[in-house]
PDB file of N, CA and C in Angstrom:
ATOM      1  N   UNK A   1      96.754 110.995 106.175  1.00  0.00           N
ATOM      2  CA  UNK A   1      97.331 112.220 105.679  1.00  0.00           C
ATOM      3  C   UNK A   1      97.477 113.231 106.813  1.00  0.00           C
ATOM      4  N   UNK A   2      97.839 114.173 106.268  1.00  0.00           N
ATOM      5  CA  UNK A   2      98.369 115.335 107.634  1.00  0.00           C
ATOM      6  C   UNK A   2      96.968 115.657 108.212  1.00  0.00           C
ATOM      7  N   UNK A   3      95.395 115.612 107.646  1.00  0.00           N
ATOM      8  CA  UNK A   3      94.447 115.897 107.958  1.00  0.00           C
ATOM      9  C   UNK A   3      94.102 114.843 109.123  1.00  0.00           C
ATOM     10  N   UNK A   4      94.039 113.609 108.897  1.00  0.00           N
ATOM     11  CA  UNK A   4      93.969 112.558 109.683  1.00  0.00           C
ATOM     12  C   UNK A   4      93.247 111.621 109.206  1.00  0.00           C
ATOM     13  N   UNK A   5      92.692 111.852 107.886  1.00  0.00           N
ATOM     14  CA  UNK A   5      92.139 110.981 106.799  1.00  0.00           C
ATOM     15  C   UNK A   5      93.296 109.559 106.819  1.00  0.00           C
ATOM     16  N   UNK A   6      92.405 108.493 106.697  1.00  0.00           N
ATOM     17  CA  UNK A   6      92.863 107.402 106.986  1.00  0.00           C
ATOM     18  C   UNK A   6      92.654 106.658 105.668  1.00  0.00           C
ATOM     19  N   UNK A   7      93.762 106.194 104.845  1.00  0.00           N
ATOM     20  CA  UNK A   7      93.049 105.290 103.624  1.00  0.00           C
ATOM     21  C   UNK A   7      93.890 103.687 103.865  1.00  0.00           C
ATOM     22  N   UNK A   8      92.784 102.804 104.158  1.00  0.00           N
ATOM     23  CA  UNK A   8      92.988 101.203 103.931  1.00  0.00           C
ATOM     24  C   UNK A   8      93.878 100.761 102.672  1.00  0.00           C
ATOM     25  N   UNK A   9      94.765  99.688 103.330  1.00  0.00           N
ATOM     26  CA  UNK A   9      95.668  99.743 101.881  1.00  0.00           C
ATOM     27  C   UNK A   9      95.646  98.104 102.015  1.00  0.00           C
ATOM     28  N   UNK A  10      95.444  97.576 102.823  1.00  0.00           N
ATOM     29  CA  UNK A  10      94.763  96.251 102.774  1.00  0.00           C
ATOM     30  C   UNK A  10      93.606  95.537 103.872  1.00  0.00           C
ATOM     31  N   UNK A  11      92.377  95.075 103.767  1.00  0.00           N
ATOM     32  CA  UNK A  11      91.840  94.359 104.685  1.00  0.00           C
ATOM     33  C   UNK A  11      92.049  93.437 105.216  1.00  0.00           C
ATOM     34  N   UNK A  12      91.697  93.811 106.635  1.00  0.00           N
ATOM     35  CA  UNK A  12      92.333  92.469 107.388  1.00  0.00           C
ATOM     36  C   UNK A  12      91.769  90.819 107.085  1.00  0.00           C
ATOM     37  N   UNK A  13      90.592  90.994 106.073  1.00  0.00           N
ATOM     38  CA  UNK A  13      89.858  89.716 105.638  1.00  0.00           C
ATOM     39  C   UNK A  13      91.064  89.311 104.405  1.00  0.00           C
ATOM     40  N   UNK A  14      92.197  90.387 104.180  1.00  0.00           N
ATOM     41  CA  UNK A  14      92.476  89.727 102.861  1.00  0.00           C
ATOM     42  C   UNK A  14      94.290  88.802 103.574  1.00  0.00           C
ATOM     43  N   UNK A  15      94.048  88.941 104.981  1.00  0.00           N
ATOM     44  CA  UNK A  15      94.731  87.915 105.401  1.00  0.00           C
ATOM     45  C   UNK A  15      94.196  86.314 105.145  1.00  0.00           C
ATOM     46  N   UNK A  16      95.775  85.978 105.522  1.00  0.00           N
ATOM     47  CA  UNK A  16      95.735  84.182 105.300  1.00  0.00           C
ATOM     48  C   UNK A  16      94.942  83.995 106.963  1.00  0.00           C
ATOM     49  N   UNK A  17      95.008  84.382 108.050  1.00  0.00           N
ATOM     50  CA  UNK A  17      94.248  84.344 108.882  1.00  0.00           C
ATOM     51  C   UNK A  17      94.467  85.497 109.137  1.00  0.00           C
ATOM     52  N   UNK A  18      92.993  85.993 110.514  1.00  0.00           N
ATOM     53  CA  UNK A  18      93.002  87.033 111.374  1.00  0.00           C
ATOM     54  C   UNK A  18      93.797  87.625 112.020  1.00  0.00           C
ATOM     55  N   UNK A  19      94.887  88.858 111.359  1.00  0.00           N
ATOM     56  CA  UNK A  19      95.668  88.917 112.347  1.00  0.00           C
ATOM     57  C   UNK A  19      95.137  89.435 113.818  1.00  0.00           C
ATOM     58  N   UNK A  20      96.121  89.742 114.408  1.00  0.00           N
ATOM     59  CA  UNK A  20      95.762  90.372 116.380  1.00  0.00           C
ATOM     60  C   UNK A  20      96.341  91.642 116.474  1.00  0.00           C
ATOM     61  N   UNK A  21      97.483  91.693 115.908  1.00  0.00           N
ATOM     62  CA  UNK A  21      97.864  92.742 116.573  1.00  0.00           C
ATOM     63  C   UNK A  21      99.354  93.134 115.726  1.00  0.00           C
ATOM     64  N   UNK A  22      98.862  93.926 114.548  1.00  0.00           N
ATOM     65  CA  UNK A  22      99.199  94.284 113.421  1.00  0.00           C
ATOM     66  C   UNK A  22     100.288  95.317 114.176  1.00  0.00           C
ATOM     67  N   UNK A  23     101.778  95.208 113.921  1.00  0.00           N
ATOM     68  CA  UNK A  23     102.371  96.595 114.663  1.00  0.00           C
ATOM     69  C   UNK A  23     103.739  96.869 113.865  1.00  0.00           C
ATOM     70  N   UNK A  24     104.233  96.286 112.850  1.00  0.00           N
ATOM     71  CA  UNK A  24     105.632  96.916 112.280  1.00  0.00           C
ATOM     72  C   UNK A  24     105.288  96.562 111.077  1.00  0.00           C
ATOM     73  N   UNK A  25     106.069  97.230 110.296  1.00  0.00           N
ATOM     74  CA  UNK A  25     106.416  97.227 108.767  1.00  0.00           C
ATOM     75  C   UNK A  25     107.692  97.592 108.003  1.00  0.00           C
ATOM     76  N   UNK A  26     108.004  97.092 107.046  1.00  0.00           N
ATOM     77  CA  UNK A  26     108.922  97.090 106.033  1.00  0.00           C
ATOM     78  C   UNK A  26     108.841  97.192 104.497  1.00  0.00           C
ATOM     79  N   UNK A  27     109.937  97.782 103.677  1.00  0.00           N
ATOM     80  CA  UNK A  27     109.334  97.831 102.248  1.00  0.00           C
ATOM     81  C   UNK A  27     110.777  96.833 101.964  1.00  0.00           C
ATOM     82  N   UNK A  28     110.681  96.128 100.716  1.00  0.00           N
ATOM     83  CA  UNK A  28     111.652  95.266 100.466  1.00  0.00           C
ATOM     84  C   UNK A  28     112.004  96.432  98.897  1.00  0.00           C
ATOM     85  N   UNK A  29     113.119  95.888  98.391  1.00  0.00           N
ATOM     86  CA  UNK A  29     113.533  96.880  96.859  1.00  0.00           C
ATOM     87  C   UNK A  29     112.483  96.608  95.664  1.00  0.00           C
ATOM     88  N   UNK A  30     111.875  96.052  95.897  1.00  0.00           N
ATOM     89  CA  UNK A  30     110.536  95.695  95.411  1.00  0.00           C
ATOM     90  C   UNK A  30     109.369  96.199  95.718  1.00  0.00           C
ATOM     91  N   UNK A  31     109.157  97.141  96.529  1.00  0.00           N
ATOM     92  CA  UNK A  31     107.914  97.461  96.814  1.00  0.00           C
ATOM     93  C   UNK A  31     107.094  96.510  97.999  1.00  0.00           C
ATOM     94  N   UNK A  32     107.382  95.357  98.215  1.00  0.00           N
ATOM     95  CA  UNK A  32     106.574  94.595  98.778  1.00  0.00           C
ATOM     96  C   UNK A  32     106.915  94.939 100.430  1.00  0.00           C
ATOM     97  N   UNK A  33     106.077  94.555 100.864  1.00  0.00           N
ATOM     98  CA  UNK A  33     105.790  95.546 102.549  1.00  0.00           C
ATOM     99  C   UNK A  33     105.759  93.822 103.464  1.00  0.00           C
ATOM    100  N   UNK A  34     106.423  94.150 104.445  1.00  0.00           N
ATOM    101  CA  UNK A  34     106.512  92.709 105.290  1.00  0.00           C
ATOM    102  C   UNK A  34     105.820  93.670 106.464  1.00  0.00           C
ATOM    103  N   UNK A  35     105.072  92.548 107.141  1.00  0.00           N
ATOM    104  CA  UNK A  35     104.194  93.088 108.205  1.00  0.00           C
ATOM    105  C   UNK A  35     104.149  92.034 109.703  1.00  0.00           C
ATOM    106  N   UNK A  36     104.454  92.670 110.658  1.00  0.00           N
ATOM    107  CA  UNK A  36     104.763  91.523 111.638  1.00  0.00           C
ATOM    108  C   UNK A  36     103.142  92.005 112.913  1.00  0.00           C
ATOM    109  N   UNK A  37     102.367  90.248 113.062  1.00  0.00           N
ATOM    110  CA  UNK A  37     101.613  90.244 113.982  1.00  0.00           C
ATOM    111  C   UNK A  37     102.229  89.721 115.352  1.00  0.00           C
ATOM    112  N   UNK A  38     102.325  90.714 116.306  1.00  0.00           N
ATOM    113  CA  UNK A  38     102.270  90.312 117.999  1.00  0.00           C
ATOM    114  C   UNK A  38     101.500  88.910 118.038  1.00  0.00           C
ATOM    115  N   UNK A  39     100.820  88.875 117.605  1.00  0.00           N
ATOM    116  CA  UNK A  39      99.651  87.688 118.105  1.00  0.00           C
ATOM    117  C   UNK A  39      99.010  87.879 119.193  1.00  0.00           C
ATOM    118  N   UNK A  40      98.604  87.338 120.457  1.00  0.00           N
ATOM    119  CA  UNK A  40      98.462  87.952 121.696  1.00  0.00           C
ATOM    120  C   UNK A  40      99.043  88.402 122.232  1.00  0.00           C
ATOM    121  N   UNK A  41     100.445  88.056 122.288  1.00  0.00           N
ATOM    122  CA  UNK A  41     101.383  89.011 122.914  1.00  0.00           C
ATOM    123  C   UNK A  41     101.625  88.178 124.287  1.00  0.00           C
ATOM    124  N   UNK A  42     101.256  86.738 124.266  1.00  0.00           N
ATOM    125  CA  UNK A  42     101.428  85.892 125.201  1.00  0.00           C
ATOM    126  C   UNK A  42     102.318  84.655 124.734  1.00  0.00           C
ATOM    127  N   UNK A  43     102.600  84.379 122.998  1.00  0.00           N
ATOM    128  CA  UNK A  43     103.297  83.544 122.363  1.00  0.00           C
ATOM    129  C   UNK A  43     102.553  82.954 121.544  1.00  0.00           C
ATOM    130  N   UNK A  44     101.320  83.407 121.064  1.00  0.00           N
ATOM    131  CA  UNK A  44     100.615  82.216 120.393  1.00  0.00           C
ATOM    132  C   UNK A  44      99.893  83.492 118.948  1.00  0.00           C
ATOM    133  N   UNK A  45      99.896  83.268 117.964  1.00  0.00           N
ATOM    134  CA  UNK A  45      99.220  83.767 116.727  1.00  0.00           C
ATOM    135  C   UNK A  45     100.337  84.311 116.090  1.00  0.00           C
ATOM    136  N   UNK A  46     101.662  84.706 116.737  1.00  0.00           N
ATOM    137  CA  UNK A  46     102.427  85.802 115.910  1.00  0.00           C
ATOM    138  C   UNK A  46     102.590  85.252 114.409  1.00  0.00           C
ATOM    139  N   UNK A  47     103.280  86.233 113.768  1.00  0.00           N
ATOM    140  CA  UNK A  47     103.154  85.859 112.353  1.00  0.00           C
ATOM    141  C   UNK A  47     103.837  87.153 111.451  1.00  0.00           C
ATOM    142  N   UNK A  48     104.405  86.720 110.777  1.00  0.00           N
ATOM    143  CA  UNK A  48     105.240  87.634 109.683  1.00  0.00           C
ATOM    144  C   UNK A  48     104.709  87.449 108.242  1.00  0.00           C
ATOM    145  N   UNK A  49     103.991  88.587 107.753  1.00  0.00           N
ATOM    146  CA  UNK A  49     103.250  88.565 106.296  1.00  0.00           C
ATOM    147  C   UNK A  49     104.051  89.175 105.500  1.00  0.00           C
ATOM    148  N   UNK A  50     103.503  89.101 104.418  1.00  0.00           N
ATOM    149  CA  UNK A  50     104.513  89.905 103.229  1.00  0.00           C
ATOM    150  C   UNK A  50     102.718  90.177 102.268  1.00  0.00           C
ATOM    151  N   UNK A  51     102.727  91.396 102.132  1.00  0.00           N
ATOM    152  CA  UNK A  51     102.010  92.185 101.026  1.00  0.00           C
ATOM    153  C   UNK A  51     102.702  92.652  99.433  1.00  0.00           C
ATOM    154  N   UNK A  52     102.437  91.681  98.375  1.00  0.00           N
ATOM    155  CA  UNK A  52     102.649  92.186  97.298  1.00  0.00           C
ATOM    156  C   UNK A  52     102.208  93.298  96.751  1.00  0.00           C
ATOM    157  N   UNK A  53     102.370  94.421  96.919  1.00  0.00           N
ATOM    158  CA  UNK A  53     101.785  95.539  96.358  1.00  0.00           C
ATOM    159  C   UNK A  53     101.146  96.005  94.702  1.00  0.00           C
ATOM    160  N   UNK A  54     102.022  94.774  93.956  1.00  0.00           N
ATOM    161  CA  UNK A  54     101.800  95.071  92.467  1.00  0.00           C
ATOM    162  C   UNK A  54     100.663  93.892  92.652  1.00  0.00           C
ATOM    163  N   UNK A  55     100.394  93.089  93.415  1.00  0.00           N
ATOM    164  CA  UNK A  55      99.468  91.718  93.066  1.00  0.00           C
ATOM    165  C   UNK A  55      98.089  91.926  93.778  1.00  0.00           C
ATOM    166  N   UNK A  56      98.414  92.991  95.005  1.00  0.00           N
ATOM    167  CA  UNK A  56      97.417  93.000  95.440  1.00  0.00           C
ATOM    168  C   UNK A  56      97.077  91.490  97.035  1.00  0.00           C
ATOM    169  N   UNK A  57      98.332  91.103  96.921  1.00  0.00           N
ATOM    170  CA  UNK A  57      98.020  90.162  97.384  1.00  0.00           C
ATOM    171  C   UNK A  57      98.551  89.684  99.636  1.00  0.00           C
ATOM    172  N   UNK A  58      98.262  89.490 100.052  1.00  0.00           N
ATOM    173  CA  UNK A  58      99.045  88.990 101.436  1.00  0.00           C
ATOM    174  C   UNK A  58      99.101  87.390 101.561  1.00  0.00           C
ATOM    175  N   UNK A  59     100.804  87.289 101.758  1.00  0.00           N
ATOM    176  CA  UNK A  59     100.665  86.197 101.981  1.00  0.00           C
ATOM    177  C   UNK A  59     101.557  85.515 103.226  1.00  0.00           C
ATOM    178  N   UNK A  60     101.868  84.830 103.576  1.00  0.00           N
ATOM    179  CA  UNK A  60     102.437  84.265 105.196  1.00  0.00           C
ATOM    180  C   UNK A  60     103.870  83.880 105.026  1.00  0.00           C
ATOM    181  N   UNK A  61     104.676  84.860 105.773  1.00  0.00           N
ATOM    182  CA  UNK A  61     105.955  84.154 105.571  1.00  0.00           C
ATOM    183  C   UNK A  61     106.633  83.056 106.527  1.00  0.00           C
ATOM    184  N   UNK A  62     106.630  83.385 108.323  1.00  0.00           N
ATOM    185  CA  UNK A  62     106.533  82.724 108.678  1.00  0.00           C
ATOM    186  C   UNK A  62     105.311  82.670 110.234  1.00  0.00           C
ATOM    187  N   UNK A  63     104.863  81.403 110.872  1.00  0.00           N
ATOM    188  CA  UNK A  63     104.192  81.647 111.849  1.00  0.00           C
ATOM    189  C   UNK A  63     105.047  80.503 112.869  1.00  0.00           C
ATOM    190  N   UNK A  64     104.449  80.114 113.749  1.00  0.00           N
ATOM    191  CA  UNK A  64     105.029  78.863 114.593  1.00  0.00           C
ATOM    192  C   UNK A  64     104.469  77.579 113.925  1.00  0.00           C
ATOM    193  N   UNK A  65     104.143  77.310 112.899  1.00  0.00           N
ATOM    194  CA  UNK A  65     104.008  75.586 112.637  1.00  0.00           C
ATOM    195  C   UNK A  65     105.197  76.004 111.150  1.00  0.00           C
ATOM    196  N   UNK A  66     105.928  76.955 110.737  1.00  0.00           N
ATOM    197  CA  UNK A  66     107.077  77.303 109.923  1.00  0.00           C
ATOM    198  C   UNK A  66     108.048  77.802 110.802  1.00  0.00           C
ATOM    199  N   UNK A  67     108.024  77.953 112.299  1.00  0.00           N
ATOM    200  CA  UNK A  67     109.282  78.118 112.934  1.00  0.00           C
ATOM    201  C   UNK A  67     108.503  78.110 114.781  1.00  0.00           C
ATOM    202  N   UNK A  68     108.983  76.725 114.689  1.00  0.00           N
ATOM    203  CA  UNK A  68     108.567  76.695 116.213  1.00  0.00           C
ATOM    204  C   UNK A  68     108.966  78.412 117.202  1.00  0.00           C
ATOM    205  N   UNK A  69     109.676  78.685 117.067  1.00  0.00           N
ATOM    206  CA  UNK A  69     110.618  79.440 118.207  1.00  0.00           C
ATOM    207  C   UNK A  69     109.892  80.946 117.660  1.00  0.00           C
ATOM    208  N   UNK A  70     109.125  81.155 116.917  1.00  0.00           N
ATOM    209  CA  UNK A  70     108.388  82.463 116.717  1.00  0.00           C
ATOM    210  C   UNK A  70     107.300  82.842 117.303  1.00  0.00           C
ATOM    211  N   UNK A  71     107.126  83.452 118.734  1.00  0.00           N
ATOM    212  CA  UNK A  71     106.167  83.557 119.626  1.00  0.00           C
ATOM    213  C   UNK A  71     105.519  85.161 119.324  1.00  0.00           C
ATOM    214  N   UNK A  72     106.147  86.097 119.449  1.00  0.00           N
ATOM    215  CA  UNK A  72     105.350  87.220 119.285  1.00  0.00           C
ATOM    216  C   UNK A  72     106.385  88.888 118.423  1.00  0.00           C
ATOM    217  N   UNK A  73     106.724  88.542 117.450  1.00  0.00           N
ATOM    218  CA  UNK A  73     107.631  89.376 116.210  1.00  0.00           C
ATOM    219  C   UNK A  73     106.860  90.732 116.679  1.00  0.00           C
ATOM    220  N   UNK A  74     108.056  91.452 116.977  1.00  0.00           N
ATOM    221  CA  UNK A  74     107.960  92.547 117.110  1.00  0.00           C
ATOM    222  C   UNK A  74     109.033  93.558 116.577  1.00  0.00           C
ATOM    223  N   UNK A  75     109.616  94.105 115.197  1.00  0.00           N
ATOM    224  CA  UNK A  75     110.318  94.737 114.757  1.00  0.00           C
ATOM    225  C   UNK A  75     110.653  94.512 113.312  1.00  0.00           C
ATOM    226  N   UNK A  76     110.485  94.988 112.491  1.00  0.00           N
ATOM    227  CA  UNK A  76     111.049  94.172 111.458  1.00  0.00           C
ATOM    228  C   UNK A  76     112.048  95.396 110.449  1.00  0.00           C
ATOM    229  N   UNK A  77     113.445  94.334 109.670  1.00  0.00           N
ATOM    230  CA  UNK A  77     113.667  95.045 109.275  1.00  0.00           C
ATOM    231  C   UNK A  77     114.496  94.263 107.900  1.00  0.00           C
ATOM    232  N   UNK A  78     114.801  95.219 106.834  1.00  0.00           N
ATOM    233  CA  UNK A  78     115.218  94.244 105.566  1.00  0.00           C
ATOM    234  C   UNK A  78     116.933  95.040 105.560  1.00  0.00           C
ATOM    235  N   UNK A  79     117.722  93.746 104.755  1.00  0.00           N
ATOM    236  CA  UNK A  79     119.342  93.574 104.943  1.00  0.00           C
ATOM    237  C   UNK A  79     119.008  92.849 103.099  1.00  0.00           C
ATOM    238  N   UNK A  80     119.214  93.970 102.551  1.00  0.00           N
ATOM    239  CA  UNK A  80     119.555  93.374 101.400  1.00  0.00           C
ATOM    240  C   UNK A  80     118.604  92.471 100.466  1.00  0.00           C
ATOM    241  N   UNK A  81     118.377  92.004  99.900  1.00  0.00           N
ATOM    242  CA  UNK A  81     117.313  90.633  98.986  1.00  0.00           C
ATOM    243  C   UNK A  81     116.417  90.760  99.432  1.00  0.00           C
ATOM    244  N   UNK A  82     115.374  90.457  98.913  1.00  0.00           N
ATOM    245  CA  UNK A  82     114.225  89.957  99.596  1.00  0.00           C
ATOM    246  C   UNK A  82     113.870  88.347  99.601  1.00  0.00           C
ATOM    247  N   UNK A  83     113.758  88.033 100.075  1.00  0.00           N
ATOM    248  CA  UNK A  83     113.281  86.178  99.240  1.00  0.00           C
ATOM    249  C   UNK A  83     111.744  85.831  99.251  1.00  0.00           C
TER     250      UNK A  83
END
């Protein structure tokens, strides 16, 4: 908040793994928030989550064993649908 009060809106335990290095976000027309991990920032952990907001839930959209060529996501942004 403008004070600098900080409120958790998900734990990082309630990842599918540990992320590294938590740095963009998105809301889809749904509410649901896509979240992109750097990973190290050397090519290895990155990862694109999606947070259901009504479920409470995080889950993995893609990492490198769902897309070889995804080394370290840095930007994210939504074009319409969500899938």
């Amino acid at each position: 908040d403008d004070k600098g009060a900080v409120t958790e809106l998900v734990a990082t335990s309630a990842f599918p793994k540990p992320p590294l290095f938590l740095n963009d976000i998105v809301a889809d027309e749904q509410g649901n928030l896509y979240i992109t991990d750097s990973g190290d920032r050397k090519g290895e952990g990155g990862a694109i989550y999606k947070y259901n907001q009504k479920e409470k839930k995080v889950s993995l959209v893609l990492d490198k064993s769902k897309l070889p060529a995804l080394h370290s996501p840095n930007g994210i942004a939504m074009d319409g649908l969500s899938f």
